[in-house]
N, C-alpha and C. Protein backbone atom coordinates (compact mmCIF):
# COMPACT_ATOMS: atom_id res chain seq x y z
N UNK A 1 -145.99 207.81 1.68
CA UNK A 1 -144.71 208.44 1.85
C UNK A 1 -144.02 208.44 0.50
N UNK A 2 -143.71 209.52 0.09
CA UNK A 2 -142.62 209.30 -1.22
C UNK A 2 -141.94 208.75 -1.37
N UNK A 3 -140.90 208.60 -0.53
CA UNK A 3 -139.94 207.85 -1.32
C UNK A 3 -139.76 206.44 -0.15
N UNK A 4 -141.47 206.05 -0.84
CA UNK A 4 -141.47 204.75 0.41
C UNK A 4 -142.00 203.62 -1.91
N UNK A 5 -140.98 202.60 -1.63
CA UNK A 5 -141.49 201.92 -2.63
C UNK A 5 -142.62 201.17 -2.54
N UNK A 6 -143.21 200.57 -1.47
CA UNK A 6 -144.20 200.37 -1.32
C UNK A 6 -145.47 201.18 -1.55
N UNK A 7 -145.12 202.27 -0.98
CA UNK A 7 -146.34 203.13 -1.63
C UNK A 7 -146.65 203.23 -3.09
N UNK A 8 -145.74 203.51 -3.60
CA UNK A 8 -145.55 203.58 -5.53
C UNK A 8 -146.42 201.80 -6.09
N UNK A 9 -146.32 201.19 -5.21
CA UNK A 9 -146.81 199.44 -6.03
C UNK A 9 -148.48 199.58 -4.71
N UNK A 10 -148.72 200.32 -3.87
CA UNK A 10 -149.76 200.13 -3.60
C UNK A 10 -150.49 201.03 -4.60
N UNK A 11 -150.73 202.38 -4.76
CA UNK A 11 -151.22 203.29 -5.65
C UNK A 11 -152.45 203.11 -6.51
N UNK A 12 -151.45 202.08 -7.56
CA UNK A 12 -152.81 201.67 -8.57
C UNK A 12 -154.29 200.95 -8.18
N UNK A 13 -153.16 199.99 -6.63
CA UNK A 13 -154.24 199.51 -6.23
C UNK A 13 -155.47 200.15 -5.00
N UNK A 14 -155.06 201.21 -5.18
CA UNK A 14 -156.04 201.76 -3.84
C UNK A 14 -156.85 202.47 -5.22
N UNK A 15 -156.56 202.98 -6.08
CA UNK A 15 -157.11 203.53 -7.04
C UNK A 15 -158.19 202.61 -7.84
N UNK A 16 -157.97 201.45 -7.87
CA UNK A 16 -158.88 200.69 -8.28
C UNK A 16 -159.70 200.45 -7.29
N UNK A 17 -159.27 199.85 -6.00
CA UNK A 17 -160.22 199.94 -4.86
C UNK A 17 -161.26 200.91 -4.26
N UNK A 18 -160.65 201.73 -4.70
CA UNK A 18 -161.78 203.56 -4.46
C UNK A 18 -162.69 203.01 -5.71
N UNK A 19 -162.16 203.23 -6.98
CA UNK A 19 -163.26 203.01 -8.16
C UNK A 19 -164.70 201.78 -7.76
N UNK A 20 -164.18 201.25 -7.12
CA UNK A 20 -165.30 199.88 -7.07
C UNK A 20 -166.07 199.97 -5.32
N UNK A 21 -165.70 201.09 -4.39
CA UNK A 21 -165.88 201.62 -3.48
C UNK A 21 -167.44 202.22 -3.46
N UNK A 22 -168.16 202.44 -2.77
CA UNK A 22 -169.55 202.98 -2.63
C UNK A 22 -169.36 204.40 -2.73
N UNK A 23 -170.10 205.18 -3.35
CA UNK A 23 -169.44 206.70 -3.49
C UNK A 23 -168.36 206.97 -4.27
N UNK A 24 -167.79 205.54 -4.80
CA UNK A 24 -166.45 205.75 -6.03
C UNK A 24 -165.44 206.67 -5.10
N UNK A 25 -164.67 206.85 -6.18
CA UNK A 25 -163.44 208.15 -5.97
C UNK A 25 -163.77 209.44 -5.10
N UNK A 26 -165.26 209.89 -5.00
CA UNK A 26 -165.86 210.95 -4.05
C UNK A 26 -165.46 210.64 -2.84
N UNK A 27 -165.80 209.51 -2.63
CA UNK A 27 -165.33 209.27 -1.21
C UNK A 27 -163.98 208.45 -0.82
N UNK A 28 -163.33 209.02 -1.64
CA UNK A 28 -161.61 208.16 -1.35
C UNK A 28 -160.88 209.54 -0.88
N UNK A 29 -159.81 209.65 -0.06
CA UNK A 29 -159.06 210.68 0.64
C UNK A 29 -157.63 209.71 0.64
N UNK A 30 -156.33 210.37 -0.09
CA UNK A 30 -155.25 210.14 0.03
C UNK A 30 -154.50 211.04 0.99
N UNK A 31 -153.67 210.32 1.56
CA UNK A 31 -152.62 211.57 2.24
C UNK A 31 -151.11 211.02 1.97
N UNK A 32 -150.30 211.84 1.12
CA UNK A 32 -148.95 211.80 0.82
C UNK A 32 -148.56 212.88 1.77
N UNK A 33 -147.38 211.98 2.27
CA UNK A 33 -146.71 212.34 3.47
C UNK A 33 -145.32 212.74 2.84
N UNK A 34 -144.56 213.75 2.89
CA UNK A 34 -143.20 214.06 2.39
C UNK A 34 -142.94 215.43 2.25
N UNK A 35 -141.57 215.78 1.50
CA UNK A 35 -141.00 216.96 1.55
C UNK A 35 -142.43 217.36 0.38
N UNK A 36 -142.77 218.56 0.57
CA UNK A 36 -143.99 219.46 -0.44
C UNK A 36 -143.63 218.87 -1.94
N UNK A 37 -142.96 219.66 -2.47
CA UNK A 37 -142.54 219.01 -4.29
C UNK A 37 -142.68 218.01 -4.63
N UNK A 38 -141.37 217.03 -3.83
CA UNK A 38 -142.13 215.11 -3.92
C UNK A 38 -143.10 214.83 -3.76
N UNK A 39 -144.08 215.46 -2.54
CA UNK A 39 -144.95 214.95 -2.17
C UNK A 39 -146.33 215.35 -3.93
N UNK A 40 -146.08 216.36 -4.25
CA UNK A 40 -146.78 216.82 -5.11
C UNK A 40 -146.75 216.16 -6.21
N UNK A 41 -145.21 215.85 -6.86
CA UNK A 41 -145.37 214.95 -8.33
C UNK A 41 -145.88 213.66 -7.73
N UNK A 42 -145.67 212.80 -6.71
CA UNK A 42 -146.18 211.62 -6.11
C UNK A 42 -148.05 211.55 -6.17
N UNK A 43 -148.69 212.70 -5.69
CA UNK A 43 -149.60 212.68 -6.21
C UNK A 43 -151.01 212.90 -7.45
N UNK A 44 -149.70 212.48 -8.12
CA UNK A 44 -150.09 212.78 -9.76
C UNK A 44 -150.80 211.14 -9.96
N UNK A 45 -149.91 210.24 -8.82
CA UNK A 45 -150.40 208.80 -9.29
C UNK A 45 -152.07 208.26 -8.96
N UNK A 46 -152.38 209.78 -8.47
CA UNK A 46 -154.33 209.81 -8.27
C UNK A 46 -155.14 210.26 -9.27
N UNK A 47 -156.07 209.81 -9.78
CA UNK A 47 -156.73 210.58 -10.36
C UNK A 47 -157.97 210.43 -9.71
N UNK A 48 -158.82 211.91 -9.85
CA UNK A 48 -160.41 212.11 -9.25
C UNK A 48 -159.95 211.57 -7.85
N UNK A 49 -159.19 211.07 -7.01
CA UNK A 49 -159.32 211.36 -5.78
C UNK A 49 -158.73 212.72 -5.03
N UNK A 50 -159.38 213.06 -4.25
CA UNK A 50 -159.18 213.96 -3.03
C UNK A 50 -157.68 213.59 -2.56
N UNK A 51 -156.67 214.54 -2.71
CA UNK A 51 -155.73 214.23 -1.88
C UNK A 51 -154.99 214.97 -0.98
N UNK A 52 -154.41 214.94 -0.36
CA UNK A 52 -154.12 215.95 0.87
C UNK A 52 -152.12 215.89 0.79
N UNK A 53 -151.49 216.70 1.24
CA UNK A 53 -149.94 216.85 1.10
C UNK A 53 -149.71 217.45 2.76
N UNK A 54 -148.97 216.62 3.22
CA UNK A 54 -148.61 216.70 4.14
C UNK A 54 -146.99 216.53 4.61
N UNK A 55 -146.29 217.05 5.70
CA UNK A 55 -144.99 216.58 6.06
C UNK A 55 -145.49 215.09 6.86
N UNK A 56 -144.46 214.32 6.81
CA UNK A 56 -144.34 212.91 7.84
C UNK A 56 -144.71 213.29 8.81
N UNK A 57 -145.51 212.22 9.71
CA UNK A 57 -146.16 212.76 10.57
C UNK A 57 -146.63 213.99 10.65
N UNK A 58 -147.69 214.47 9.79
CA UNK A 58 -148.20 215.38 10.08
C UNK A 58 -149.58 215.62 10.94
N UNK A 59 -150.49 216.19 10.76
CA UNK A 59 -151.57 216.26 11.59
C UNK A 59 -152.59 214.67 11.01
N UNK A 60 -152.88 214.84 9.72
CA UNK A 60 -153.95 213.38 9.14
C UNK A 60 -153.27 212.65 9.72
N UNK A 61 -151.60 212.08 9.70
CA UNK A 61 -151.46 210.52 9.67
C UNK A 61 -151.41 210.71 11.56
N UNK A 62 -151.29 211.95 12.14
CA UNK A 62 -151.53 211.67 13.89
C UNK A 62 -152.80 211.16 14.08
N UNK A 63 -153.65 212.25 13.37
CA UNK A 63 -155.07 211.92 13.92
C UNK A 63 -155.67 210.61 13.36
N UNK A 64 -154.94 209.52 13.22
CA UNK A 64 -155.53 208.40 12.57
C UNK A 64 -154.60 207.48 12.80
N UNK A 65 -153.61 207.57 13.53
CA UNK A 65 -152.58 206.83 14.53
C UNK A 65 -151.50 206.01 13.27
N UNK A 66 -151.41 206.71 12.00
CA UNK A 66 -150.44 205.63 11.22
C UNK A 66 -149.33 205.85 11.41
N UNK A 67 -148.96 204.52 11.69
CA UNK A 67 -147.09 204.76 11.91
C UNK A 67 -146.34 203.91 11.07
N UNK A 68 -146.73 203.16 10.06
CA UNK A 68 -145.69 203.13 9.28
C UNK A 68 -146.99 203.34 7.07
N UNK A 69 -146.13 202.75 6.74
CA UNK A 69 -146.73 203.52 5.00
C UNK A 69 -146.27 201.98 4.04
N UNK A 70 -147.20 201.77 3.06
CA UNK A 70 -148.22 202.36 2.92
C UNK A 70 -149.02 201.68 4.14
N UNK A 71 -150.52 202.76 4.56
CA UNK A 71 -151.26 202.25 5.08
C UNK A 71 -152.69 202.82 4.45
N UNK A 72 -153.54 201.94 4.42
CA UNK A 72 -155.15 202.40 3.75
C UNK A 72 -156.03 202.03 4.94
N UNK A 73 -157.40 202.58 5.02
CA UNK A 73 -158.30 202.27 5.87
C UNK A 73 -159.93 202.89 5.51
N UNK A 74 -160.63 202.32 6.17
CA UNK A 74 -161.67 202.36 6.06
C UNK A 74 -162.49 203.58 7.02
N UNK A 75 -162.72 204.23 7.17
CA UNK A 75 -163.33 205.46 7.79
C UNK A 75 -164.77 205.80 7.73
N UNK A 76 -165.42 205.96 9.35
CA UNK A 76 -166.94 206.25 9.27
C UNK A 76 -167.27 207.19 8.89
N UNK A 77 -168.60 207.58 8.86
CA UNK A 77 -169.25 209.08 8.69
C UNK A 77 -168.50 209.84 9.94
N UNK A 78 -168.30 209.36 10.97
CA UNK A 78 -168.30 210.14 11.93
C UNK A 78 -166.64 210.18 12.75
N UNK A 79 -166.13 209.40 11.15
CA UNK A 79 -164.32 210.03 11.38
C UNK A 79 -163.61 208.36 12.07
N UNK A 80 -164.08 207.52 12.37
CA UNK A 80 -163.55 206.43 13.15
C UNK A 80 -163.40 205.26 12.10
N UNK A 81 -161.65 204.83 12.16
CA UNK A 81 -161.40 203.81 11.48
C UNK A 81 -161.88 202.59 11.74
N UNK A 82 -162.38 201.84 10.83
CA UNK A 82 -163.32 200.82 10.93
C UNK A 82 -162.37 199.88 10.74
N UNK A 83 -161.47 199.66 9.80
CA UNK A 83 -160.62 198.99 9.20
C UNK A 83 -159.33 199.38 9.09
N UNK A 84 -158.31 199.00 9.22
CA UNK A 84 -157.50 199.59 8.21
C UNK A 84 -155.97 198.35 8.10
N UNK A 85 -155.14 198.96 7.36
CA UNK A 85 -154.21 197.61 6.37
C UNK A 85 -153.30 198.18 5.58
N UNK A 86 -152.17 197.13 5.38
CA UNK A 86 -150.70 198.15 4.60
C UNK A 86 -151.15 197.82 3.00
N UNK A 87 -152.43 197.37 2.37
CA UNK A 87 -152.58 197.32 1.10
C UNK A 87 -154.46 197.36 1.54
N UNK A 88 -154.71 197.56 -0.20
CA UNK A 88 -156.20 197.61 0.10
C UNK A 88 -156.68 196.01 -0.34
N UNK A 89 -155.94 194.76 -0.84
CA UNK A 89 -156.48 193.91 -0.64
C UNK A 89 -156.76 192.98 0.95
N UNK A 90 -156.17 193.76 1.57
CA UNK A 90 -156.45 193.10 3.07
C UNK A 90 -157.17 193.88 3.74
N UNK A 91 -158.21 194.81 3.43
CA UNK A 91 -158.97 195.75 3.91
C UNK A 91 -160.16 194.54 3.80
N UNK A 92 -161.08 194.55 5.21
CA UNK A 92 -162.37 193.66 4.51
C UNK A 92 -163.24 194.90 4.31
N UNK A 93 -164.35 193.49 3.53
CA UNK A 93 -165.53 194.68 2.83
C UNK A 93 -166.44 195.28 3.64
N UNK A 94 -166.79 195.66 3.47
CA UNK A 94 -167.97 196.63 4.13
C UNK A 94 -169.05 195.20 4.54
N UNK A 95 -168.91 194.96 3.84
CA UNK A 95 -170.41 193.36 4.65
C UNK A 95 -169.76 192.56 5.29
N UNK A 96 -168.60 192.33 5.68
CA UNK A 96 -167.94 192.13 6.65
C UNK A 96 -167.82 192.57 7.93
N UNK A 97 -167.50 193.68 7.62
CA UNK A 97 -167.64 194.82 8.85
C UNK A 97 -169.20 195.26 9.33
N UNK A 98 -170.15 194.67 8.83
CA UNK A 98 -171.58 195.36 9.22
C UNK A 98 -172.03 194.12 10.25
């Protein structure tokens, strides 16, 4: 969410967390939630990830049940959150989850 401060101090860290991620940054998907413009300079704080611009509550954060921000998660091949957490250090790892 833009003008959520939490989101702005999670950022770097989901960005590092994608980098060290299986598939890297290919397989990281952001969704900034906000008015279009904000939402757009806000996602300048990505680089090489995929990111998506959306209004609050829009269709991504329905179809993935988030109700409050920041929130990160873990997602299957086949679309189903495995994980998910209001930072990416409380996400467990993948050998956790297996």
């Amino acid at each position: 969410m833009v003008d959520c401060g939490s989101c702005v101090d999670v950022a770097p860290q989901f960005q590092e967390y994608a980098e060290m991620m299986p598939g890297g940054l290919a397989q990281a998907t952001v969704v900034v939630a906000g008015k279009r413009d904000e939402a757009l300079k806000f996602a300048n704080h990505f680089n090489g990830i995929r990111v998506i611009v959306e209004e609050v509550g829009g269709q991504v954060a329905r179809a993935f049940g988030v109700s409050s921000f920041p929130s990160v998660g873990l997602v299957d091949v086949g679309g189903l959150v495995v994980n998910s957490a209001n930072e990416p250090s409380q996400l467990k790892s993948l050998a956790e989850l297996r």
